[in-house]
Protein backbone atom coordinates (compact mmCIF):
# COMPACT_ATOMS: atom_id res chain seq x y z
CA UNK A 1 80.94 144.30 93.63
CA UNK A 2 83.37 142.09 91.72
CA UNK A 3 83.55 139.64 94.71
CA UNK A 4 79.99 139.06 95.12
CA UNK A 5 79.90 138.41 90.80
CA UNK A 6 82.91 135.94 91.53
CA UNK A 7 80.95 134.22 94.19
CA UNK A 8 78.07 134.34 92.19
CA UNK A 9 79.73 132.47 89.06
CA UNK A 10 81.04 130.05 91.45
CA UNK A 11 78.06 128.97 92.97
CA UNK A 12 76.43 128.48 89.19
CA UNK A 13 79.78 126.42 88.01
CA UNK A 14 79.29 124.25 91.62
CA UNK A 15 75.71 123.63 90.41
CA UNK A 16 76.36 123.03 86.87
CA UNK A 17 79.19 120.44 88.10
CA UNK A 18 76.52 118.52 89.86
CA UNK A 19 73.79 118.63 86.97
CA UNK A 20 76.64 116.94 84.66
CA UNK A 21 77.66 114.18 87.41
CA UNK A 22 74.51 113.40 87.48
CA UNK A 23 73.58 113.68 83.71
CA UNK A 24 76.64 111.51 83.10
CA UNK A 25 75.73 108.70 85.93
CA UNK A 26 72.22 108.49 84.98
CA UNK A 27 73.76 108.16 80.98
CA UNK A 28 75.54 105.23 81.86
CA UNK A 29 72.44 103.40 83.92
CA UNK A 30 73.03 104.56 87.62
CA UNK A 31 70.54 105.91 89.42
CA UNK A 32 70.91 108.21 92.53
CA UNK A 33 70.29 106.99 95.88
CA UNK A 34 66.97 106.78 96.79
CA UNK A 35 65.46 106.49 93.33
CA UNK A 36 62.63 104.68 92.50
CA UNK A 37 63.28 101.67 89.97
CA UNK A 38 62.15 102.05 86.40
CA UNK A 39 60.24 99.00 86.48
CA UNK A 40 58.39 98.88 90.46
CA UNK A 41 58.06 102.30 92.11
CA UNK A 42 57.67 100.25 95.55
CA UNK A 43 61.63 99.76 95.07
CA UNK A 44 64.50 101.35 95.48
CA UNK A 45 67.66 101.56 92.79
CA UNK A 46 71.18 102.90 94.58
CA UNK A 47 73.71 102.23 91.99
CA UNK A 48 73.72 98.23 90.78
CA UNK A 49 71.76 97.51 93.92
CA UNK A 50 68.15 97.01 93.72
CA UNK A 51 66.45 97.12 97.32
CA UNK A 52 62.69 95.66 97.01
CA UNK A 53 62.42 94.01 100.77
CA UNK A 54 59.89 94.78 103.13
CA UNK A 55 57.51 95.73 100.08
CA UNK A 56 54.57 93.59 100.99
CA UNK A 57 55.11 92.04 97.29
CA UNK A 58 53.71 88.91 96.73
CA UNK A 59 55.40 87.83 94.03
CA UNK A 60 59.10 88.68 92.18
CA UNK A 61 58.47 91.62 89.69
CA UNK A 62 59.48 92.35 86.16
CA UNK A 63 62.87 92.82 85.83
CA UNK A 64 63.38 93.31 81.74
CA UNK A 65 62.73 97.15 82.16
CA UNK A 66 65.95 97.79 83.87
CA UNK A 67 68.70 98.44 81.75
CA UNK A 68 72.10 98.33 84.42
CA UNK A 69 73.32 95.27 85.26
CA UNK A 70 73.00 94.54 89.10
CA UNK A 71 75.14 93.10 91.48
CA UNK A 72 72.78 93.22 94.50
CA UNK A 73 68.95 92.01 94.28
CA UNK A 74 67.02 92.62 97.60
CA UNK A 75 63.49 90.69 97.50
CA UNK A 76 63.96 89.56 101.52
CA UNK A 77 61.09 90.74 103.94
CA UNK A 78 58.05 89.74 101.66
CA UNK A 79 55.33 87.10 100.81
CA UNK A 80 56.68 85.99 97.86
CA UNK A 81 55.69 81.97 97.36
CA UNK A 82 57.28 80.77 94.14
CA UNK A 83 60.24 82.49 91.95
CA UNK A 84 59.26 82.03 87.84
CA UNK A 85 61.45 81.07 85.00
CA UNK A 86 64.09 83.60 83.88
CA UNK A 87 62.99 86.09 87.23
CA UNK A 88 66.64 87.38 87.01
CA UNK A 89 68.34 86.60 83.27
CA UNK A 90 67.82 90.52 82.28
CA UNK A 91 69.78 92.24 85.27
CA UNK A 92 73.02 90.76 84.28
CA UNK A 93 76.46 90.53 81.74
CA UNK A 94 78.74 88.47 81.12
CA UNK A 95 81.06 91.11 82.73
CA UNK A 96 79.40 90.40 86.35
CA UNK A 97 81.49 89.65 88.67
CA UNK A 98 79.70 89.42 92.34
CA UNK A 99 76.41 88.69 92.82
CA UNK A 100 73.87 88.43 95.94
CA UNK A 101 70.32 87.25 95.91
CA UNK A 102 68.30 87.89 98.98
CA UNK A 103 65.10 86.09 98.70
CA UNK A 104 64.94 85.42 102.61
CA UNK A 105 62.15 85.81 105.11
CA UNK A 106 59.53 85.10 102.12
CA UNK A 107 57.00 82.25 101.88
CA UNK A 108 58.42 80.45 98.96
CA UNK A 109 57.33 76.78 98.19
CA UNK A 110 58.68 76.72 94.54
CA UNK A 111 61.32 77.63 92.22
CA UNK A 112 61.16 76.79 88.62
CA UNK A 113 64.06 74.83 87.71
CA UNK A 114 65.07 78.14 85.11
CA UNK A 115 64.45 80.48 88.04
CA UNK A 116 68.10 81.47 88.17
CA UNK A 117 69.12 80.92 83.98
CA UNK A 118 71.16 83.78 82.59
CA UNK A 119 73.68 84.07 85.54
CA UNK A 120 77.09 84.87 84.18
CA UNK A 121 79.68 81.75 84.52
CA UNK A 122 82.30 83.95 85.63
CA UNK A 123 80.48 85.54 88.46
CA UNK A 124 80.61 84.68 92.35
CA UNK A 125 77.23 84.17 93.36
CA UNK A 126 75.45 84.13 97.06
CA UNK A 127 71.87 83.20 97.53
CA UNK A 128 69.58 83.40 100.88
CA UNK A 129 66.57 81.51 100.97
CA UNK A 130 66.38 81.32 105.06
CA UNK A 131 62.95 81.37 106.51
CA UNK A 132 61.03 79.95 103.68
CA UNK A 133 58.69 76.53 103.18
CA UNK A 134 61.09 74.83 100.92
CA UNK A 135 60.80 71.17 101.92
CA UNK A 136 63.82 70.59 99.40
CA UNK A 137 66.88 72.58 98.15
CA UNK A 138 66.11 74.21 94.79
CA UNK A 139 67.45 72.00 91.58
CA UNK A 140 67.23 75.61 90.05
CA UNK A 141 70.66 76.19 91.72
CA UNK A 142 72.18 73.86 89.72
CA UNK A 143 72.56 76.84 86.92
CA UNK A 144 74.45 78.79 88.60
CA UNK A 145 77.77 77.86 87.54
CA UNK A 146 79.84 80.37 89.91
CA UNK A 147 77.60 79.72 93.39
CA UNK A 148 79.94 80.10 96.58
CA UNK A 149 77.46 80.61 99.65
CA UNK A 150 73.73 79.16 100.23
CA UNK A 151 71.92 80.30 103.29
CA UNK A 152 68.94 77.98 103.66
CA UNK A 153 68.28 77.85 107.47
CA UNK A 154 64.52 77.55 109.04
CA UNK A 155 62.80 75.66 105.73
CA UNK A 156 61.05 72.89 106.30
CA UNK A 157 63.63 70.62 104.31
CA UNK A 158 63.30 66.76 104.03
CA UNK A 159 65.56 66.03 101.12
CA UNK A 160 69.03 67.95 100.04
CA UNK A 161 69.72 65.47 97.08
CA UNK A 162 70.33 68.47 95.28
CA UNK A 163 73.93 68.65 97.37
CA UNK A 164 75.14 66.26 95.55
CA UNK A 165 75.56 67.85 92.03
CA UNK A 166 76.24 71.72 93.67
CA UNK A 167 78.21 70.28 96.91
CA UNK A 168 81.25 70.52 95.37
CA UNK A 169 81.12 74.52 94.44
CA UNK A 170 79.74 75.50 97.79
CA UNK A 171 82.25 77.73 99.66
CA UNK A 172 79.72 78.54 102.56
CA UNK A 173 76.63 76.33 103.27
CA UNK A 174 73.75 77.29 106.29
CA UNK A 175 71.36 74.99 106.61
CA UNK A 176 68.48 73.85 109.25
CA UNK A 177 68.29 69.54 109.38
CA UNK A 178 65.64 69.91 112.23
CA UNK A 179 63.16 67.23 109.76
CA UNK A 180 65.51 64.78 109.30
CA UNK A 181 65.14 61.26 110.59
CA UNK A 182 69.01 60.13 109.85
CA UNK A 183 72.11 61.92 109.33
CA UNK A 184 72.10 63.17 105.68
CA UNK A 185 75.00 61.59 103.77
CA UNK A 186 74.74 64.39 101.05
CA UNK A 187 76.73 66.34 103.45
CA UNK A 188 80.02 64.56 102.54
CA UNK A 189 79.67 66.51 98.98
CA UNK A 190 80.93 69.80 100.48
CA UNK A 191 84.58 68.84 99.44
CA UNK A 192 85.39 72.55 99.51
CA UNK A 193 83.43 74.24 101.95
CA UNK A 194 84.86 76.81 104.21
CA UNK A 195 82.28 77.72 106.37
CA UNK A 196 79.78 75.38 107.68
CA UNK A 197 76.62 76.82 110.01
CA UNK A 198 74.59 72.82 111.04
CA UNK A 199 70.98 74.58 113.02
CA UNK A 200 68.48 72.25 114.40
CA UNK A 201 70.47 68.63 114.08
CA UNK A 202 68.16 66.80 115.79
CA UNK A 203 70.13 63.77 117.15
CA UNK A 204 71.31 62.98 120.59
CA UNK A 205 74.96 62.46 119.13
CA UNK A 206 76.86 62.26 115.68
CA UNK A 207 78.98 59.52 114.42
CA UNK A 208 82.31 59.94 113.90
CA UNK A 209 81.96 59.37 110.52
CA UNK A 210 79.87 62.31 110.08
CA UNK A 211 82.62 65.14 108.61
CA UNK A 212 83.68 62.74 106.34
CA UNK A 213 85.50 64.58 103.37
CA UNK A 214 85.02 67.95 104.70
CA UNK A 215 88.02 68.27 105.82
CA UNK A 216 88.22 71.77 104.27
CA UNK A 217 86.11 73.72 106.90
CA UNK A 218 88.46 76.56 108.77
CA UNK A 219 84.57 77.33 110.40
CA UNK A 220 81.65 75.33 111.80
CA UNK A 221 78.69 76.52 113.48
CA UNK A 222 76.49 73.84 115.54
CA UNK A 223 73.36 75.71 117.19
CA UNK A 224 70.10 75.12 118.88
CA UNK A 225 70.53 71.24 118.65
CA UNK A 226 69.36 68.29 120.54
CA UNK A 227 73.33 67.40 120.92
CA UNK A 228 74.20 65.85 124.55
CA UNK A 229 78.29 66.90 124.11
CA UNK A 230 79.99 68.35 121.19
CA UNK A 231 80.69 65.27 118.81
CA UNK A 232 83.71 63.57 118.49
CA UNK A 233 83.39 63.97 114.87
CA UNK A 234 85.17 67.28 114.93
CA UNK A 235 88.48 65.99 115.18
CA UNK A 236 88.22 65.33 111.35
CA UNK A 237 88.39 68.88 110.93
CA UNK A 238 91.74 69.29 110.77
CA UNK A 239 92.40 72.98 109.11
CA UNK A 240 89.63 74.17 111.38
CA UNK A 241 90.21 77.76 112.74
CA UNK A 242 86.93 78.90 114.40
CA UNK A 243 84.53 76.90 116.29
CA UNK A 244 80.81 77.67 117.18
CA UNK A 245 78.16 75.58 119.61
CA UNK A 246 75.70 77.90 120.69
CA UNK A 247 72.08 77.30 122.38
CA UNK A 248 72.33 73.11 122.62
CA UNK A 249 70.15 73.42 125.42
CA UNK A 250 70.55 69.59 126.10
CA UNK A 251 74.46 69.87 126.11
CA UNK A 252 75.31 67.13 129.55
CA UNK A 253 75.77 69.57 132.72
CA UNK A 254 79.12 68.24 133.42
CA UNK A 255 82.81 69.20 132.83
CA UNK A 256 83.19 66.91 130.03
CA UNK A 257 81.02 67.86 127.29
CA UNK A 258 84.12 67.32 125.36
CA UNK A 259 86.82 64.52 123.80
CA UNK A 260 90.03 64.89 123.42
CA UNK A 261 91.12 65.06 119.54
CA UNK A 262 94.30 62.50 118.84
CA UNK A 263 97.76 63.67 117.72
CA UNK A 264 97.65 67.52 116.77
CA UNK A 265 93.84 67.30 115.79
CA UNK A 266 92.38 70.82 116.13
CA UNK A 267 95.54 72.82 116.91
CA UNK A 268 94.60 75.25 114.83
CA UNK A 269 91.63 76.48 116.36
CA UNK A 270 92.16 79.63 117.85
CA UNK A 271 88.17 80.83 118.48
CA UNK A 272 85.31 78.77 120.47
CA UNK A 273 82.63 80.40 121.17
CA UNK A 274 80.31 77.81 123.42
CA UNK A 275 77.67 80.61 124.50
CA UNK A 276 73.79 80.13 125.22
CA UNK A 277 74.66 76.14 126.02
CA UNK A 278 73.35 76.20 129.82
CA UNK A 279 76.68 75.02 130.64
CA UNK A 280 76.72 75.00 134.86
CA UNK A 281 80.35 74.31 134.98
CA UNK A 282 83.88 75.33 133.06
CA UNK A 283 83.98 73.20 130.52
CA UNK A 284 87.06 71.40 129.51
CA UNK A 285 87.54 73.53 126.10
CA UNK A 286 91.70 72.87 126.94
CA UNK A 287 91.73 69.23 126.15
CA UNK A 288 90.19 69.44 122.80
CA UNK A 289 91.06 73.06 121.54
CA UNK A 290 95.16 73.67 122.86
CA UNK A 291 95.65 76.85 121.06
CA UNK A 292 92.46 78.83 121.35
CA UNK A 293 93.30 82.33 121.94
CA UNK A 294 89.51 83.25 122.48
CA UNK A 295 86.63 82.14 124.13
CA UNK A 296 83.61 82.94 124.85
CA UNK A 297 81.26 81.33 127.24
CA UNK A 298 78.72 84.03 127.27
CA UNK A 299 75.09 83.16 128.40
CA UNK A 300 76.07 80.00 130.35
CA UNK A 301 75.71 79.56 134.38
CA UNK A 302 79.22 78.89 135.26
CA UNK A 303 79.99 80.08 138.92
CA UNK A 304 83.48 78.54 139.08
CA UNK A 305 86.63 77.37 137.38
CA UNK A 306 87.37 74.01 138.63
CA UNK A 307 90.97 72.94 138.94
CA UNK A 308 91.47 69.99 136.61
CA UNK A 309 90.35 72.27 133.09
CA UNK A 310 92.61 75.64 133.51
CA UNK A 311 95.69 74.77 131.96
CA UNK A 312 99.15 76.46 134.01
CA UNK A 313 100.32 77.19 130.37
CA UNK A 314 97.37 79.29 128.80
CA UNK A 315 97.24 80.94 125.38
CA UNK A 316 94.37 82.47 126.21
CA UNK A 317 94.31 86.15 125.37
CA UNK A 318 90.36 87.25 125.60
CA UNK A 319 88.01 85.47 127.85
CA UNK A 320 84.15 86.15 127.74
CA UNK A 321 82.10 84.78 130.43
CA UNK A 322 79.76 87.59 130.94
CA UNK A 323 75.83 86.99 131.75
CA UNK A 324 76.76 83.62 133.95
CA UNK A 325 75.28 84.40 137.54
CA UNK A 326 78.59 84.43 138.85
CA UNK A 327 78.45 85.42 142.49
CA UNK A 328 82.43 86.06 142.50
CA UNK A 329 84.96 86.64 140.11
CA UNK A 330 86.57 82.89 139.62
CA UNK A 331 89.38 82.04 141.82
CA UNK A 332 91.45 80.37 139.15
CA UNK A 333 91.26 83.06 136.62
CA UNK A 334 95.05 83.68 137.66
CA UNK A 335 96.33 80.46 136.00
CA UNK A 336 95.24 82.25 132.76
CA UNK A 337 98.09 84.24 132.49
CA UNK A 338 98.03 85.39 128.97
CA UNK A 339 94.90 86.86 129.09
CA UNK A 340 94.49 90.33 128.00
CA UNK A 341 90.62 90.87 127.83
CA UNK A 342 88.59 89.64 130.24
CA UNK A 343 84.55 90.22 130.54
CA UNK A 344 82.23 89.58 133.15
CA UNK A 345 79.53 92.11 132.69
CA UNK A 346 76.05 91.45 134.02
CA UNK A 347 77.06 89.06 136.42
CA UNK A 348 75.96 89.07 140.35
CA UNK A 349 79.77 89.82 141.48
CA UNK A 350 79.66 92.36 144.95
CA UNK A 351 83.06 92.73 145.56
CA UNK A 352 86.87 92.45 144.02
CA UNK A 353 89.13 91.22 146.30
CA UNK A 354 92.71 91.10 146.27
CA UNK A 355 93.58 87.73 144.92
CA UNK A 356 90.47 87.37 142.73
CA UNK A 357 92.96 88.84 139.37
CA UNK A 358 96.27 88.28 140.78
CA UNK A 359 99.19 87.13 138.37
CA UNK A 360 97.21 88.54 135.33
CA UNK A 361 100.13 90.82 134.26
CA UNK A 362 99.02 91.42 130.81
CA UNK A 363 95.39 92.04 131.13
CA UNK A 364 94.41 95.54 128.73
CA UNK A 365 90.63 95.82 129.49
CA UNK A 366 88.26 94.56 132.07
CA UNK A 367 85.14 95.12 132.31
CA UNK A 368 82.81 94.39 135.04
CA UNK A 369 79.48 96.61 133.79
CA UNK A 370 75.88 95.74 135.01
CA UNK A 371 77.36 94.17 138.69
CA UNK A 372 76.07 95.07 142.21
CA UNK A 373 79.90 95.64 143.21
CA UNK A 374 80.16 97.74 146.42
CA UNK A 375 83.57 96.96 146.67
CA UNK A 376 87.03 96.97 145.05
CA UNK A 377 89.86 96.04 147.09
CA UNK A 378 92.62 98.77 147.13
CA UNK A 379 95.43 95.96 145.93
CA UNK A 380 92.51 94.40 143.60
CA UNK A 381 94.59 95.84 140.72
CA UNK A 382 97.93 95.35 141.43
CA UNK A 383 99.35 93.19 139.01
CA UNK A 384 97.95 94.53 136.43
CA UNK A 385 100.55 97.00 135.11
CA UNK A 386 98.82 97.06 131.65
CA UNK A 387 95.20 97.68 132.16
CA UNK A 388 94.39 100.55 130.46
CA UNK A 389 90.24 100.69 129.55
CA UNK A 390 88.03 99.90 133.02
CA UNK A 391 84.31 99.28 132.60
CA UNK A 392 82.79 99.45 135.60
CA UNK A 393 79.31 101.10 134.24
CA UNK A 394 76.02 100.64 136.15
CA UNK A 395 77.28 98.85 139.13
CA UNK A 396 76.53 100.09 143.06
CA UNK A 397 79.86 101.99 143.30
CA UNK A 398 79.61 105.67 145.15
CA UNK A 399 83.39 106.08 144.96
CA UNK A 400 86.13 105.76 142.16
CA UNK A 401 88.37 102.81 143.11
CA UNK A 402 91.83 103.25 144.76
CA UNK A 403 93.00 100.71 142.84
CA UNK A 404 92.64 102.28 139.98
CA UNK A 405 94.97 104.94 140.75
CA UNK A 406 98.00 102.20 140.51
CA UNK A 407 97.40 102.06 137.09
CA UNK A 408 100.28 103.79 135.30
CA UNK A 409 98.60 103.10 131.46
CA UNK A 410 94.78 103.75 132.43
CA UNK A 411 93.34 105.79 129.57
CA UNK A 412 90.08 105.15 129.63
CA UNK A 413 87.05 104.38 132.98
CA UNK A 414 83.47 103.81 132.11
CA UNK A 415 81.02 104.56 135.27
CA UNK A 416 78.38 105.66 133.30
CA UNK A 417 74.84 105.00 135.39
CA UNK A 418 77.27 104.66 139.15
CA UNK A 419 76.00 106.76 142.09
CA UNK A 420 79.51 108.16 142.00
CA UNK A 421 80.29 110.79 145.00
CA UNK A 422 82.53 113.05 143.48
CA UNK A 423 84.94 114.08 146.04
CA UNK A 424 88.77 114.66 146.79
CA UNK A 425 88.84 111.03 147.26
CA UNK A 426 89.30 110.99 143.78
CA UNK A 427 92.52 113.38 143.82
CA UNK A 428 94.33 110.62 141.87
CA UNK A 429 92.51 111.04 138.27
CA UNK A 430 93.93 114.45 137.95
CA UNK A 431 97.57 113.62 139.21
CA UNK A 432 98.01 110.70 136.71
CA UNK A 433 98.56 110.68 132.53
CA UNK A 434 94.61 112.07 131.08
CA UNK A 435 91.69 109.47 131.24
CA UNK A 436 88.77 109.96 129.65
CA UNK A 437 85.87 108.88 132.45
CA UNK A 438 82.70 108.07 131.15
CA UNK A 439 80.22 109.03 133.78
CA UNK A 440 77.86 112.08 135.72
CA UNK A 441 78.74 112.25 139.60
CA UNK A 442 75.43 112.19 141.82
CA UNK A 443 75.31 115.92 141.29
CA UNK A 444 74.88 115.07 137.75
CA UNK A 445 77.64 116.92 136.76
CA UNK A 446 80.02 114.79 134.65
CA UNK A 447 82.98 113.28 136.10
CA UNK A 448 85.83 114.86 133.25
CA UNK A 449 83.87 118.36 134.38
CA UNK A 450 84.58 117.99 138.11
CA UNK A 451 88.00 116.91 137.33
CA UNK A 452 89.03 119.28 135.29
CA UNK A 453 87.21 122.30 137.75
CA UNK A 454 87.46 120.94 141.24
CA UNK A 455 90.24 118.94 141.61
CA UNK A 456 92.56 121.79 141.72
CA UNK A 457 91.11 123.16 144.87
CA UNK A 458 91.47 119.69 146.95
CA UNK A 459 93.60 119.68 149.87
């Protein structure tokens, strides 16, 4: 009897706990997850976020009612055309201290040039307007004292004058120049951007000239420009670290869709990704990029490697060239000795023979998913003394490779959608360290079952 009193009082202290948490949080202007907003019950208040996107609004709401400063303001996914005066001076202090503004995927031609008054000067502040009908970048951001990131991609811009007085603060700038008839020169104001995303340049090429004084990028984006090669004018970019030109669809169909930088230009880049370019051949990343460690060529139709752009002294350490067409795994993959990750899903690659990976002694993973292979070579494997995760889901395999069973470190085999034949044949899983095998035999038992059940009883 006195046990089920003490669990009785327990269970009524456990609920008065939770009344007073959340007597106390809703005291101090936090509302629990899920809570309608004191001043729109179309959104949502979690904490200091306030979560009004995909609310069919057509315009930005009353703020003044809420009485918690906020650090996140969620107004994306809406028809919203202009933003007012003073739309967001009553959500903040001056104790603020990070800021984001989502006002993308709207219909917003205007912003009043107080739209954004009453933002604290000590506060870090990041504003998306992408997908809009802004034909010019907001003067309104000029009162933001502590702006660091802009996201203004797909607007209809003509004019980005505006760069010139808050070019200067920007840390991270994205921004569509698919209307512009010359190179804008209000670019050069970024003197301390970090992170650059360029969508839509509309030009056949770039002069040199045209990274001028922003020399501070460690990232730049170019993507879904008319660009013939990847301008020379990226050997300015001297602290550069990570380097993106995806979907040029009009990048030249030849090897040398890149210049070699002078002196130690670009040593520091250790990330290109160069996917979605329609590339038909390896291009000649080497020459311009030394010390890139990855790269990703992902969406391109390279069959081959040709000899004069693998280097014999690679730093290479993950190579993407999945989704290519490749009809074989390339020859000269070997001279890529560092490589530890290597991808080639959802290619058109039958077979693996034996010298298609030979020399790659440090290779971890490989995977091969969404091929027609029929075939793996029983010495396919046999330099690789490291390879420890396989992927070799959805291919046209019936039996677990032999040359898997080489592998001293394998931990880990994907065949998930194979017509595997489970059999004795694959004796070997159950005689080497534990693997995890992702994957139902054609009896649609899984392949760990029949392992752990069957194996035993093979000859």
């Amino acid at each position: 009897m006195k046990t089920g009193k003490m669990t009785q009082a327990s269970h009524c202290f456990k609920i008065f706990v939770l009344v007073l948490c959340a007597c106390v949080g809703l005291s101090n202007g936090f509302l629990l997850a899920g809570d309608a907003c004191s001043f729109n019950q179309k959104c949502t208040c979690t904490y200091n976020h306030i979560d009004c996107s995909y609310r069919y609004l057509t315009s930005v709401m009353n703020f003044t009612s809420y009485n918690q400063q906020a650090y996140y303001i969620g107004l994306n996914h809406n028809f919203i055309t202009s933003v007012p005066a003073n739309a967001f001076s009553s959500l903040f202090s001056a104790s603020s201290r990070r800021i984001l503004l989502r006002l993308d995927y709207n219909r917003i031609k205007t912003v009043d040039v107080d739209a954004f008054k009453g933002m604290p000067d000590n506060a870090t502040v990041d504003v998306y307007l992408n997908d809009n009908n802004l034909q010019t970048i907001p003067s309104a951001l000029e009162k933001i004292t502590g702006l660091s990131s802009l996201y203004i991609q797909n607007n209809p811009l003509t004019t980005i004058d505006v760069l010139s007085r808050i070019g200067p603060v920007l840390r991270l700038l994205s921004i569509s120049l698919n209307n512009f008839q010359s190179w804008p020169l209000q670019l050069q104001n970024l003197t301390s951007v970090i992170h650059l995303t360029l969508d839509k340049i509309p030009f056949r090429n770039l002069s040199t000239e045209a990274f001028k004084s922003v020399d501070t990028l460690t990232s730049l984006t170019i993507t879904n420009s008319e660009l013939e090669h990847v301008p020379e004018a990226i050997c300015a970019l001297k602290d550069m670290q990570l380097f993106y030109f995806n979907k040029n669809k009009k990048l030249n169909h030849n090897n040398k869709v890149l210049v070699p930088c002078p002196g130690y230009a670009l040593n520091y880049v250790s990330f290109v990704d160069m996917s979605e370019n329609d590339l038909t051949v390896f291009p000649n990343v080497f020459d311009t990029f030394p010390s890139v460690k990855r790269l990703q060529l992902t969406g391109n139709k390279i069959h081959y490697i040709q000899p004069d752009v693998a280097p014999h002294n690679p730093l290479v350490e993950r190579m993407y060239i999945n989704d290519n067409g490749m009809k074989r795994i390339p020859g000269r993959l070997g001279q890529f000795s560092a490589l530890k990750r290597l991808y080639l899903s959802n290619n058109d690659i039958s077979t693996m023979e034996d010298c298609d990976l030979a020399g790659l002694r440090f290779l971890e993973e490989l995977d091969l998913n969404g091929n027609p292979l029929e075939y793996i070579s029983p010495s396919a494997l046999k330099d690789a003394h490291l390879l420890n995760r396989v992927e070799l889901g959805h291919t046209n395999l019936h039996q677990i490779p032999d040359a898997l069973s080489a592998l001293a470190k394998l931990s880990y085999l994907n065949v998930t959608g194979s017509p595997i034949n489970c059999d004795c044949s694959m004796k070997f899983l159950g005689s080497i360290r534990p693997i995890d095998v992702q994957g139902t035999c054609s009896s649609s038992q899984t392949i760990n079952e029949f392992v752990a059940s069957s194996l035993g009883s093979c000859p």
